[in-house]
PDB file of N, CA and C in Angstrom:
ATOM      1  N   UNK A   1      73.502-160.962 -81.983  1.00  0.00           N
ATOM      2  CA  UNK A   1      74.283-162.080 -81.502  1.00  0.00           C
ATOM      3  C   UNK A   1      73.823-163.349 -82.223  1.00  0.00           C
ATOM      4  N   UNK A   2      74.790-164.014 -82.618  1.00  0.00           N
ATOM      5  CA  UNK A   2      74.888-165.569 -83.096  1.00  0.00           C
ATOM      6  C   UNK A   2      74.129-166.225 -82.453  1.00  0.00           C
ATOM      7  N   UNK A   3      73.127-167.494 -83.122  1.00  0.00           N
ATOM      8  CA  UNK A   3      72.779-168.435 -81.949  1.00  0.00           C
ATOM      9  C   UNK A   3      72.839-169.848 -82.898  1.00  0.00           C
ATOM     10  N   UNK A   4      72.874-171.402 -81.837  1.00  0.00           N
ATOM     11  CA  UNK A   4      72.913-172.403 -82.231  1.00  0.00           C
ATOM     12  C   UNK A   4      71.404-172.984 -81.617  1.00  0.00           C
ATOM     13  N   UNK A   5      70.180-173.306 -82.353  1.00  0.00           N
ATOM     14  CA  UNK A   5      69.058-173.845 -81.430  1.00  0.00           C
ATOM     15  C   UNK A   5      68.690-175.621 -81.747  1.00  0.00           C
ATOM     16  N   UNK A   6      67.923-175.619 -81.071  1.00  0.00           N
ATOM     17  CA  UNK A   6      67.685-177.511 -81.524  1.00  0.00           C
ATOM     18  C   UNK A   6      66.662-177.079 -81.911  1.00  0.00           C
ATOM     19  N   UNK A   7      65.888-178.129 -82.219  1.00  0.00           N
ATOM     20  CA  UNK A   7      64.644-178.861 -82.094  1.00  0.00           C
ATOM     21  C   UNK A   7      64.059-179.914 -81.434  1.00  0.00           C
ATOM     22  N   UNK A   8      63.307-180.184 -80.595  1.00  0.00           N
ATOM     23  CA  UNK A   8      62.525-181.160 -79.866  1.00  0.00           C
ATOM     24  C   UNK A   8      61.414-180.934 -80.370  1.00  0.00           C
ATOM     25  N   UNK A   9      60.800-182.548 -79.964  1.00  0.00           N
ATOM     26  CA  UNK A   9      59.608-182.477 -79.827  1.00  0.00           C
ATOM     27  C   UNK A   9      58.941-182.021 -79.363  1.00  0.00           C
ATOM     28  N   UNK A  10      57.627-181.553 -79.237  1.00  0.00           N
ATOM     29  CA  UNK A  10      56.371-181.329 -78.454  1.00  0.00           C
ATOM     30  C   UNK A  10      55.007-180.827 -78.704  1.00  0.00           C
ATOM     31  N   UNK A  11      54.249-182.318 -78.364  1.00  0.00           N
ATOM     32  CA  UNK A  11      52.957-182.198 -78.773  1.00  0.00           C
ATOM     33  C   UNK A  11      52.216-181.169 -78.204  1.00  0.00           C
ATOM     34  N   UNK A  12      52.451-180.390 -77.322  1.00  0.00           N
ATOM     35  CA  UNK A  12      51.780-179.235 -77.505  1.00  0.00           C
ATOM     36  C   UNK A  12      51.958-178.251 -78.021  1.00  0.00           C
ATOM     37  N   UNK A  13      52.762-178.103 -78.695  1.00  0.00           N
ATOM     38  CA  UNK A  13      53.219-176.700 -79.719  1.00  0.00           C
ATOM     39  C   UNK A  13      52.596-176.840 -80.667  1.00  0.00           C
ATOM     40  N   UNK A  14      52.268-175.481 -81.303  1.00  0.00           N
ATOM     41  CA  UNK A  14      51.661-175.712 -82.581  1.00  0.00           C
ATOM     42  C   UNK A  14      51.375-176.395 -83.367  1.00  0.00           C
ATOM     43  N   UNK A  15      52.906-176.773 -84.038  1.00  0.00           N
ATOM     44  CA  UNK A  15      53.506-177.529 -84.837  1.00  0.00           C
ATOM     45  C   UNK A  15      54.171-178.917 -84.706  1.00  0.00           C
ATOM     46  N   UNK A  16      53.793-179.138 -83.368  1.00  0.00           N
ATOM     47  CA  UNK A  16      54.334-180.256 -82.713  1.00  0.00           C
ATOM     48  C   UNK A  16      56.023-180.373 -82.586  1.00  0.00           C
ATOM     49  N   UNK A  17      56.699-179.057 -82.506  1.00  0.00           N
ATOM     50  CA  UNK A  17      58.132-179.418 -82.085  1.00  0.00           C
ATOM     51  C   UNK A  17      58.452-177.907 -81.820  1.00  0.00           C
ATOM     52  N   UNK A  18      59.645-177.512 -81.378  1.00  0.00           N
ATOM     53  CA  UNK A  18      59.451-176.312 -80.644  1.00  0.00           C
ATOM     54  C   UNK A  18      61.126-175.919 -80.974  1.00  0.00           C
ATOM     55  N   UNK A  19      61.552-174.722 -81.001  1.00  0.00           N
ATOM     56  CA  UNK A  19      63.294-174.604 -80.750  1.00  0.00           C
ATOM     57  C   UNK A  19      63.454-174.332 -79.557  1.00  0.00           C
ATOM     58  N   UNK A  20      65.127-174.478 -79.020  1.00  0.00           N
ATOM     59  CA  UNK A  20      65.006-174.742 -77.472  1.00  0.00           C
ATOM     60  C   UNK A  20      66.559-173.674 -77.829  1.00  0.00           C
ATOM     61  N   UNK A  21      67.334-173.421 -76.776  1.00  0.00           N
ATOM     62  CA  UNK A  21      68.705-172.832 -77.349  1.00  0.00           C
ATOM     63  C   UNK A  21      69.578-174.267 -77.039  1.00  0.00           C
ATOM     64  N   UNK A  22      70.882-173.847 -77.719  1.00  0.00           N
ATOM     65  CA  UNK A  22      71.731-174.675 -77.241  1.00  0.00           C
ATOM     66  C   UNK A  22      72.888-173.800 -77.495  1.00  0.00           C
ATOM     67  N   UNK A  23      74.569-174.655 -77.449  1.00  0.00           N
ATOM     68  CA  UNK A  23      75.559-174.216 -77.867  1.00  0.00           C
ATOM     69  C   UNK A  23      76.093-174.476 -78.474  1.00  0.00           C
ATOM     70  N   UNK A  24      77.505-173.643 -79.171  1.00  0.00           N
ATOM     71  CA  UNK A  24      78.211-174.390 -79.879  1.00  0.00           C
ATOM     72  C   UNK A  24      78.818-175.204 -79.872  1.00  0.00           C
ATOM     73  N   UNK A  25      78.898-175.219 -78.731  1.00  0.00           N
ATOM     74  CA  UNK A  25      79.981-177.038 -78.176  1.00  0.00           C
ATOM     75  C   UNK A  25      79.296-178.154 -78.622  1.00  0.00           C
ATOM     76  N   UNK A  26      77.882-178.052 -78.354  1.00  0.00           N
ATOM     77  CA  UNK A  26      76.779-178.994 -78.496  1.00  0.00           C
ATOM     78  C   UNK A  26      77.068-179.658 -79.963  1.00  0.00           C
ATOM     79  N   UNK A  27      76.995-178.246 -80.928  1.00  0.00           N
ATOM     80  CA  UNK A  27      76.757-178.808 -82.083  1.00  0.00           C
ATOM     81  C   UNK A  27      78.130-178.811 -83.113  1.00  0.00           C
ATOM     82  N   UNK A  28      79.276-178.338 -82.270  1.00  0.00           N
ATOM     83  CA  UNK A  28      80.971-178.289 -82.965  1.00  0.00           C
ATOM     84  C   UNK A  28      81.111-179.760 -81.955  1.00  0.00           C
ATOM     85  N   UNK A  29      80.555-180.687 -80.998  1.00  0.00           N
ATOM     86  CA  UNK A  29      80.685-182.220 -80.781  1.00  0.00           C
ATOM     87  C   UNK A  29      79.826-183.123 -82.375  1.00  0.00           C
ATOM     88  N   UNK A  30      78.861-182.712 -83.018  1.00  0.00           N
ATOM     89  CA  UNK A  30      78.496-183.096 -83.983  1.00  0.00           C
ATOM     90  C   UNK A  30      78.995-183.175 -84.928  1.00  0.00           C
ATOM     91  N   UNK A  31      79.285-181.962 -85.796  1.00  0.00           N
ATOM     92  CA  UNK A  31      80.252-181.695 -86.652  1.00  0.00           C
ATOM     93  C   UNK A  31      81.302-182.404 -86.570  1.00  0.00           C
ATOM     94  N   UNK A  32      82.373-182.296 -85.761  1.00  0.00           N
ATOM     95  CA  UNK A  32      83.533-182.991 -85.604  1.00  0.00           C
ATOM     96  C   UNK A  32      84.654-181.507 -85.832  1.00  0.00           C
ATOM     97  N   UNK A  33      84.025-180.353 -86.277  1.00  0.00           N
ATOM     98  CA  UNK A  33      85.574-179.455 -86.188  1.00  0.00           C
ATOM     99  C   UNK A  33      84.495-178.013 -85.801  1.00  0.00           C
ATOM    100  N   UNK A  34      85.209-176.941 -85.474  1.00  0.00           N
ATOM    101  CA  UNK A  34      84.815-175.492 -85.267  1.00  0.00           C
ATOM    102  C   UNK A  34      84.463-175.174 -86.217  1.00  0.00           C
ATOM    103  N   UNK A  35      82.904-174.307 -85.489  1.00  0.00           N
ATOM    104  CA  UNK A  35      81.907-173.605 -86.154  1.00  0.00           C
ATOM    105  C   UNK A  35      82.326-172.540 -86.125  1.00  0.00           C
ATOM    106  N   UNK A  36      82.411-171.465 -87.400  1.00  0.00           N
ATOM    107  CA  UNK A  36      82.144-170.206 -87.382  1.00  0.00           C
ATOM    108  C   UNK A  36      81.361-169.092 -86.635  1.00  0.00           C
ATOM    109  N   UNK A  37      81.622-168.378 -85.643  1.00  0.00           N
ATOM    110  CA  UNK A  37      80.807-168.267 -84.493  1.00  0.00           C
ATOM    111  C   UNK A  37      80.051-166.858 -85.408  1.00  0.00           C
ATOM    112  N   UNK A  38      79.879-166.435 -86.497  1.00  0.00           N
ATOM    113  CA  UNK A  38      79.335-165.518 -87.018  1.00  0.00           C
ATOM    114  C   UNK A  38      78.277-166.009 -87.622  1.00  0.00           C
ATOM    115  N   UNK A  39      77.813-166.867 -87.708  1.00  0.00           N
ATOM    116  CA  UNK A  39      76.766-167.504 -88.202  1.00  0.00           C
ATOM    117  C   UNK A  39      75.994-168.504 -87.103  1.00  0.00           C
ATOM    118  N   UNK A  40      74.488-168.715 -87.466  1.00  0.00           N
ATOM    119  CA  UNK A  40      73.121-169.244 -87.098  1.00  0.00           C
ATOM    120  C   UNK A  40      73.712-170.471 -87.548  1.00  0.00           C
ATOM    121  N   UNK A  41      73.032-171.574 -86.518  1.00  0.00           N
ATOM    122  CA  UNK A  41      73.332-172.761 -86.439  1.00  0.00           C
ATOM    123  C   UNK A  41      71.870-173.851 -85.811  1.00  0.00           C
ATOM    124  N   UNK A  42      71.291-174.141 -86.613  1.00  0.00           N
ATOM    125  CA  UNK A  42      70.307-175.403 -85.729  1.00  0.00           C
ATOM    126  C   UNK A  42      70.706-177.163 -86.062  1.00  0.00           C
ATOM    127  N   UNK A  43      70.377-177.196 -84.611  1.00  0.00           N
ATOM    128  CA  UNK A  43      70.392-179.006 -84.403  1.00  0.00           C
ATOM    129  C   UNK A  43      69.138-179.462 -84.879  1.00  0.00           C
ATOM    130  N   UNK A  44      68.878-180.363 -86.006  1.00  0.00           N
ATOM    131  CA  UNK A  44      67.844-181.369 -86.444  1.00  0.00           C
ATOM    132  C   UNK A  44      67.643-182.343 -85.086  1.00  0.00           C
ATOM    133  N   UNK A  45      66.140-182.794 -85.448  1.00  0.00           N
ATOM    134  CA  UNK A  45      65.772-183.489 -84.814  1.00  0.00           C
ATOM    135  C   UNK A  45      65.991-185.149 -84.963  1.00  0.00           C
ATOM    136  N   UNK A  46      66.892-184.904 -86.427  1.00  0.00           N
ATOM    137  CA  UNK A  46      67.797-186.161 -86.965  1.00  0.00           C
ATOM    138  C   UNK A  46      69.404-186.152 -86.564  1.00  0.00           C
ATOM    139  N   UNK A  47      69.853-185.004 -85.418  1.00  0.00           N
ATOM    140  CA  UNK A  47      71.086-184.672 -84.847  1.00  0.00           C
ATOM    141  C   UNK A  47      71.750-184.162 -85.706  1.00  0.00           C
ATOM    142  N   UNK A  48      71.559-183.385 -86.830  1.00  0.00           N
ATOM    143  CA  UNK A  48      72.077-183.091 -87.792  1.00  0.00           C
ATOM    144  C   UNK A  48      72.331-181.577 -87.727  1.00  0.00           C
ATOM    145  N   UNK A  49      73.851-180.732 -88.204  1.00  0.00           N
ATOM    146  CA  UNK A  49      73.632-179.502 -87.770  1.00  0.00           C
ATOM    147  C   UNK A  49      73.608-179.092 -89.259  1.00  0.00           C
ATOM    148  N   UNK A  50      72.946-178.113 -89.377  1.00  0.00           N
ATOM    149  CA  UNK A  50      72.685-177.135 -90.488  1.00  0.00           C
ATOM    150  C   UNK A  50      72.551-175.752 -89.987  1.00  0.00           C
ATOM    151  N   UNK A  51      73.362-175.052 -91.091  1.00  0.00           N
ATOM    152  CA  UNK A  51      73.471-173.655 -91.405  1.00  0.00           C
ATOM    153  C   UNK A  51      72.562-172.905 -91.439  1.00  0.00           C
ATOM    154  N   UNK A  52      72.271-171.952 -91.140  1.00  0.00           N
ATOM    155  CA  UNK A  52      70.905-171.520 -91.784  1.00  0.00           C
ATOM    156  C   UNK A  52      71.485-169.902 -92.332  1.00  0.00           C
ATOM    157  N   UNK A  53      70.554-169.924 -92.972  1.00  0.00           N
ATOM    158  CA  UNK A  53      70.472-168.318 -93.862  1.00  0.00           C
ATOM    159  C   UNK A  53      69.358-167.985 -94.232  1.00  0.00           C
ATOM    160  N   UNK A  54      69.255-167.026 -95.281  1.00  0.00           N
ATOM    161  CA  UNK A  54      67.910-166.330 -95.890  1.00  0.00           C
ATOM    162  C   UNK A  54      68.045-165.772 -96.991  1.00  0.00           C
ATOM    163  N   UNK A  55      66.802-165.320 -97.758  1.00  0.00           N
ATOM    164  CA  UNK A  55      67.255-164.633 -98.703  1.00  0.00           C
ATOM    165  C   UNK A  55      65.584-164.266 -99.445  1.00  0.00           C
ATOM    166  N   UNK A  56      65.376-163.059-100.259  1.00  0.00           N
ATOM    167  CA  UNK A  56      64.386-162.586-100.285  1.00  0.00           C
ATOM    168  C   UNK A  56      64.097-162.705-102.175  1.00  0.00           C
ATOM    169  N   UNK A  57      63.108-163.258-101.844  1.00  0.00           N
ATOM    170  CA  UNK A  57      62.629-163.696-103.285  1.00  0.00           C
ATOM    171  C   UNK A  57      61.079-162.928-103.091  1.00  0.00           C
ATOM    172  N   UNK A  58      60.383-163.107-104.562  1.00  0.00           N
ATOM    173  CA  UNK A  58      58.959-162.599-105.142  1.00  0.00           C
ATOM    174  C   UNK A  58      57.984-163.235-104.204  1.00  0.00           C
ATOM    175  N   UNK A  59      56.970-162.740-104.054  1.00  0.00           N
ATOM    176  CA  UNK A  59      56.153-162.868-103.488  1.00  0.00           C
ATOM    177  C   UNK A  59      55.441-164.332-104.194  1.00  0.00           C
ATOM    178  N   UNK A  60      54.990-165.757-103.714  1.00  0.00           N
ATOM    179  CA  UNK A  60      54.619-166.422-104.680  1.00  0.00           C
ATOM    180  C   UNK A  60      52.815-166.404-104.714  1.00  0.00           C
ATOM    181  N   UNK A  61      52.525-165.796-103.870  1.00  0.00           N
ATOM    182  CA  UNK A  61      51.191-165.498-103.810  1.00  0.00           C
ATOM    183  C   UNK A  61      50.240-164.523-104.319  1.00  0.00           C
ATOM    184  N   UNK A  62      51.291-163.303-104.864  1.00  0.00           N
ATOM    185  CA  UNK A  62      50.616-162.321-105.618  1.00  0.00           C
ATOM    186  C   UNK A  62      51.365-162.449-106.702  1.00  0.00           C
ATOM    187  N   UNK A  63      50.104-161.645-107.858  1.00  0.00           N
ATOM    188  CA  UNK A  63      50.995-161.365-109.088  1.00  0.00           C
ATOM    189  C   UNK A  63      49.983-160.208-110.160  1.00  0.00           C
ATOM    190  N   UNK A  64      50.809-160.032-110.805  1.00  0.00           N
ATOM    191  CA  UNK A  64      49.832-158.416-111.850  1.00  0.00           C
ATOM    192  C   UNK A  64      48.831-159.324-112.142  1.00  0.00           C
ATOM    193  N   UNK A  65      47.530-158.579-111.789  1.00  0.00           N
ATOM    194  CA  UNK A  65      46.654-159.041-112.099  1.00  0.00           C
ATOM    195  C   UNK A  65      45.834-158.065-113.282  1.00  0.00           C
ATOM    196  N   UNK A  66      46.149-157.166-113.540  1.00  0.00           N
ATOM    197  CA  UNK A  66      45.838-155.722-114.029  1.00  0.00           C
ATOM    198  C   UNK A  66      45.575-156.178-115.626  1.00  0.00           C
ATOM    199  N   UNK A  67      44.528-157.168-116.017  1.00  0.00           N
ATOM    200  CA  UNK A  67      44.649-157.412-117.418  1.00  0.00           C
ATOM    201  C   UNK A  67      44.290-156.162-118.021  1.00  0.00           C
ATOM    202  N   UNK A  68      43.544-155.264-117.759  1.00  0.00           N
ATOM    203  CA  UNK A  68      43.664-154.065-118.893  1.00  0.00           C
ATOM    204  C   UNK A  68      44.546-152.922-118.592  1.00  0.00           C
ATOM    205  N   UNK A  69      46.043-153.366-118.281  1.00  0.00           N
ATOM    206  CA  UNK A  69      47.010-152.382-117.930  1.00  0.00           C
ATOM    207  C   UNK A  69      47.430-152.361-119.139  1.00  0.00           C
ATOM    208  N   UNK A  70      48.229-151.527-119.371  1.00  0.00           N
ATOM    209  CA  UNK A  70      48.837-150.957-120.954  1.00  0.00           C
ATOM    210  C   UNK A  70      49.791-152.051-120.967  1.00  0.00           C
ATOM    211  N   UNK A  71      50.260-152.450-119.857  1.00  0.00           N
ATOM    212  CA  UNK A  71      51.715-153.353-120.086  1.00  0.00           C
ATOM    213  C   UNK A  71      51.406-154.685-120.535  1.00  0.00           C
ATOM    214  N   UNK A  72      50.233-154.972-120.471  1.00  0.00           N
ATOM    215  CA  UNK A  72      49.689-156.611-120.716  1.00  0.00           C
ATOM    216  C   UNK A  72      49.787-157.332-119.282  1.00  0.00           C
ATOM    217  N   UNK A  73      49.034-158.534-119.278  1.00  0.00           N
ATOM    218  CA  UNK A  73      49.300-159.421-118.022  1.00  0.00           C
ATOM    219  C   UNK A  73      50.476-159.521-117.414  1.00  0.00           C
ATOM    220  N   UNK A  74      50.569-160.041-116.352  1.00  0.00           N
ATOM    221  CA  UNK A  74      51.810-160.386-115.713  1.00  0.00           C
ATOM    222  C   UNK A  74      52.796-159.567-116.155  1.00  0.00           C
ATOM    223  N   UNK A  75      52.825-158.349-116.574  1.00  0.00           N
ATOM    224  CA  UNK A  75      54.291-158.056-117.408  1.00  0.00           C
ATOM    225  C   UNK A  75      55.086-157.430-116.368  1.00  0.00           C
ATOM    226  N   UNK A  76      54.850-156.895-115.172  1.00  0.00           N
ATOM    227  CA  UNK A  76      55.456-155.559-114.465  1.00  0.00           C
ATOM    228  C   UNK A  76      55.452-156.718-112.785  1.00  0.00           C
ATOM    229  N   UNK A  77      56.348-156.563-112.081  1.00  0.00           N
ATOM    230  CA  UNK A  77      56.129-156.938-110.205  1.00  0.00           C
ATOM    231  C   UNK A  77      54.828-156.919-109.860  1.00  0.00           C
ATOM    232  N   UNK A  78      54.672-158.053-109.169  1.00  0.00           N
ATOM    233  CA  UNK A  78      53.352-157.733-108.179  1.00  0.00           C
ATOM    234  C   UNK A  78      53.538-156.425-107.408  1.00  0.00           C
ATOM    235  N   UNK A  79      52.559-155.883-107.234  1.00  0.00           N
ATOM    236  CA  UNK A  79      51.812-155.111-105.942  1.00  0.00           C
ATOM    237  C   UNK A  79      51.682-154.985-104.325  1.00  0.00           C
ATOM    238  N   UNK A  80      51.414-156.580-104.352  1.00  0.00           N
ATOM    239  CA  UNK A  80      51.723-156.910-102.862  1.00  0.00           C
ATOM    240  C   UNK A  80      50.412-157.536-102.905  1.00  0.00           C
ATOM    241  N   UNK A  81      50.313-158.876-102.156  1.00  0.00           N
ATOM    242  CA  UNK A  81      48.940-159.387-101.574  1.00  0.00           C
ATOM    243  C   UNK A  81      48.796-159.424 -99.817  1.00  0.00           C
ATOM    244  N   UNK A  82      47.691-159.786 -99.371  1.00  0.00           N
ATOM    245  CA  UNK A  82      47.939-159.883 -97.523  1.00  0.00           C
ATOM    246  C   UNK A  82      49.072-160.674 -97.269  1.00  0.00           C
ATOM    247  N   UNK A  83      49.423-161.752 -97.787  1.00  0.00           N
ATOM    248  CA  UNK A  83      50.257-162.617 -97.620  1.00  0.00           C
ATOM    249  C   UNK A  83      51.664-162.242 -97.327  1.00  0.00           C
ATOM    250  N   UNK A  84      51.759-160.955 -98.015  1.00  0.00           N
ATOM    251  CA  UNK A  84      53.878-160.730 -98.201  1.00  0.00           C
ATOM    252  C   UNK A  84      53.318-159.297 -97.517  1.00  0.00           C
ATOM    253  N   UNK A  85      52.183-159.123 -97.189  1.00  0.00           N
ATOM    254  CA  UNK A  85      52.110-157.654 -96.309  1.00  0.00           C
ATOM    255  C   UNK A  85      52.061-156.269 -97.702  1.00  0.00           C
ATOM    256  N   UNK A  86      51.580-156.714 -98.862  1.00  0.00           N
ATOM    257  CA  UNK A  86      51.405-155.600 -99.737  1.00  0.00           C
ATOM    258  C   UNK A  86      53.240-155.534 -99.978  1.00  0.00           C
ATOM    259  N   UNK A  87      54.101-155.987 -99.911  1.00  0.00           N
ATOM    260  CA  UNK A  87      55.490-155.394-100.112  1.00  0.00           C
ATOM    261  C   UNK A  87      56.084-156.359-101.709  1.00  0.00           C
ATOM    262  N   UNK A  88      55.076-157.727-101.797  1.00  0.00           N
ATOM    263  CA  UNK A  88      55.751-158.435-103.319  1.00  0.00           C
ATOM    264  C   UNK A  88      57.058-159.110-103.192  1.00  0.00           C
ATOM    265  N   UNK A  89      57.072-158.731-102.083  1.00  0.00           N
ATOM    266  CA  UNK A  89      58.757-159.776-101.674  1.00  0.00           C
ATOM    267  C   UNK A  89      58.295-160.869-100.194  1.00  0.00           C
ATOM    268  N   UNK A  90      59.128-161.631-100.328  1.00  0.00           N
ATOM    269  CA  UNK A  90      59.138-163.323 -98.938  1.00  0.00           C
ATOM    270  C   UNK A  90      60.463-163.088 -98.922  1.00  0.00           C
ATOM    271  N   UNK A  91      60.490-163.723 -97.823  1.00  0.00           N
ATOM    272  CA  UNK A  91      61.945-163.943 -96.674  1.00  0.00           C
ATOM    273  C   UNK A  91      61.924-165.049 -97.185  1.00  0.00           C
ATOM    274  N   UNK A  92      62.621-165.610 -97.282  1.00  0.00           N
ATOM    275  CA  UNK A  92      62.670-167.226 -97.274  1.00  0.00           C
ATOM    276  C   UNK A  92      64.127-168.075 -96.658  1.00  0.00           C
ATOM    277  N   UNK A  93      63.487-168.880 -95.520  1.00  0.00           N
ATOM    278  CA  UNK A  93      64.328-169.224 -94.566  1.00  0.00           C
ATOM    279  C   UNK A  93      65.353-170.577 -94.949  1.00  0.00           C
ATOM    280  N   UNK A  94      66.360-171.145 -95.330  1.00  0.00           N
ATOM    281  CA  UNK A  94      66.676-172.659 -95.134  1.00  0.00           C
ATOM    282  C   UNK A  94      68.174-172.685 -94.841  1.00  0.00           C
ATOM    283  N   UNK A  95      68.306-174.108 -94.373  1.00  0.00           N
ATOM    284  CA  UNK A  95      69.544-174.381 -94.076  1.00  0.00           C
ATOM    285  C   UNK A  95      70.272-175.274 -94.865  1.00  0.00           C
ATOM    286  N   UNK A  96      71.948-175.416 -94.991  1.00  0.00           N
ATOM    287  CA  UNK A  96      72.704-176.419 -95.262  1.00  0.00           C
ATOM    288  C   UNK A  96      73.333-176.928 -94.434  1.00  0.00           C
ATOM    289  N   UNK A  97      74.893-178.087 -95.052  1.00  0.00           N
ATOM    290  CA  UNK A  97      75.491-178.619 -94.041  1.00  0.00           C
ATOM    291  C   UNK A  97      76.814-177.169 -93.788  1.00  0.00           C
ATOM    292  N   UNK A  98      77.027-177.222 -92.753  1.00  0.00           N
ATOM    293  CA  UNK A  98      77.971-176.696 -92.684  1.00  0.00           C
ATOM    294  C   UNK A  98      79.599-176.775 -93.105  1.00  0.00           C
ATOM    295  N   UNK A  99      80.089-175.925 -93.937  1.00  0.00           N
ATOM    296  CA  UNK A  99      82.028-176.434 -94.390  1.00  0.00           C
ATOM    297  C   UNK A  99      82.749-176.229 -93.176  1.00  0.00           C
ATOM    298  N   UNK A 100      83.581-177.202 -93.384  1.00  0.00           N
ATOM    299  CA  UNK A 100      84.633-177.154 -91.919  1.00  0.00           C
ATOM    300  C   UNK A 100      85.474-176.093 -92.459  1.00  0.00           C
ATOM    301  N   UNK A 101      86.409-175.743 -91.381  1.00  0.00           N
ATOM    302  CA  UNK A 101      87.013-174.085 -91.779  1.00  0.00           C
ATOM    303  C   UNK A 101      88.087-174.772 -92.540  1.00  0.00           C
ATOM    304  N   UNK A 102      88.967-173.509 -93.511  1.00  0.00           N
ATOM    305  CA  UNK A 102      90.041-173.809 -94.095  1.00  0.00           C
ATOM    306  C   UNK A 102      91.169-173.637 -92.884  1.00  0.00           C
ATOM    307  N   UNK A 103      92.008-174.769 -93.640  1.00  0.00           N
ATOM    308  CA  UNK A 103      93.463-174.735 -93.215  1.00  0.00           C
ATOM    309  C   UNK A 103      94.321-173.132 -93.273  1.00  0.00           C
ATOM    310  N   UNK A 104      94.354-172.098 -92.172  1.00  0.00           N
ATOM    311  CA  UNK A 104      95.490-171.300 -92.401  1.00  0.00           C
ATOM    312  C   UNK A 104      96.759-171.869 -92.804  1.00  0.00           C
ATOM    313  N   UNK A 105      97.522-170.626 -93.876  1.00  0.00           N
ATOM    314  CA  UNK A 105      98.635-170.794 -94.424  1.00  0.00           C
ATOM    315  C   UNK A 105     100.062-170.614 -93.179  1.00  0.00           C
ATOM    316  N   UNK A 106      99.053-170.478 -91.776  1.00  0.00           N
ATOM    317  CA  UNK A 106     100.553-170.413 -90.823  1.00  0.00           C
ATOM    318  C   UNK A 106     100.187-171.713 -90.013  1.00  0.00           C
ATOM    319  N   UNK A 107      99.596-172.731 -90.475  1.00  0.00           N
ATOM    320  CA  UNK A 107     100.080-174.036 -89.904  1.00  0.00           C
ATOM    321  C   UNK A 107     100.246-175.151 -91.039  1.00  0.00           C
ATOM    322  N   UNK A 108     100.268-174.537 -92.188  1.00  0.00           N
ATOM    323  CA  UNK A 108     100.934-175.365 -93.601  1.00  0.00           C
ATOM    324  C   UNK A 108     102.729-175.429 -92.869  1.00  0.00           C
TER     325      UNK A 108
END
């Protein structure tokens, strides 16, 4: 299931701010038109809504370290370090602004 979350403050969280849920009304009153309800949605703590997605890139913490491998340095994927869990790949999380939907061709 889809979700839309904020952000608040709070000095006792870790990180000093925390996600909370919200809805889409919350954040399709921001926007100004309807959100795509198939997609992740967070409220900034600047009231700002952004998209969010993902996508899986190299590990930036490991890399061939194997200087007397036949292949030469760096030539072949990392291995994996503790960091990416031995797997050589990151998730990597961010958001944009969201596009307002297109105009259907049955109210042209």
């Amino acid at each position: 299931m889809r979700t839309v979350t904020r952000i608040v403050d709070d000095p006792a969280a870790k990180w000093g701010f925390r996600r909370v849920p919200a809805t889409y009304e919350e954040a399709e009153k921001i926007t100004g038109f309807r959100l795509d309800r198939r997609s992740n949605f967070l409220i900034t703590k600047g009231n700002e809504v952004e998209q969010e997605a993902q996508c899986t890139v190299e590990c930036s913490g490991c890399s061939c370290d194997c200087s007397s491998c036949s292949y030469g340095y760096n030539t072949h994927p990392a291995a994996g370090c503790q960091e990416c869990g031995y797997t050589g790949k990151r998730r990597m999380f961010f958001g944009f602004p969201p596009s307002p939907p297109k105009a259907s061709s049955a109210t042209r």
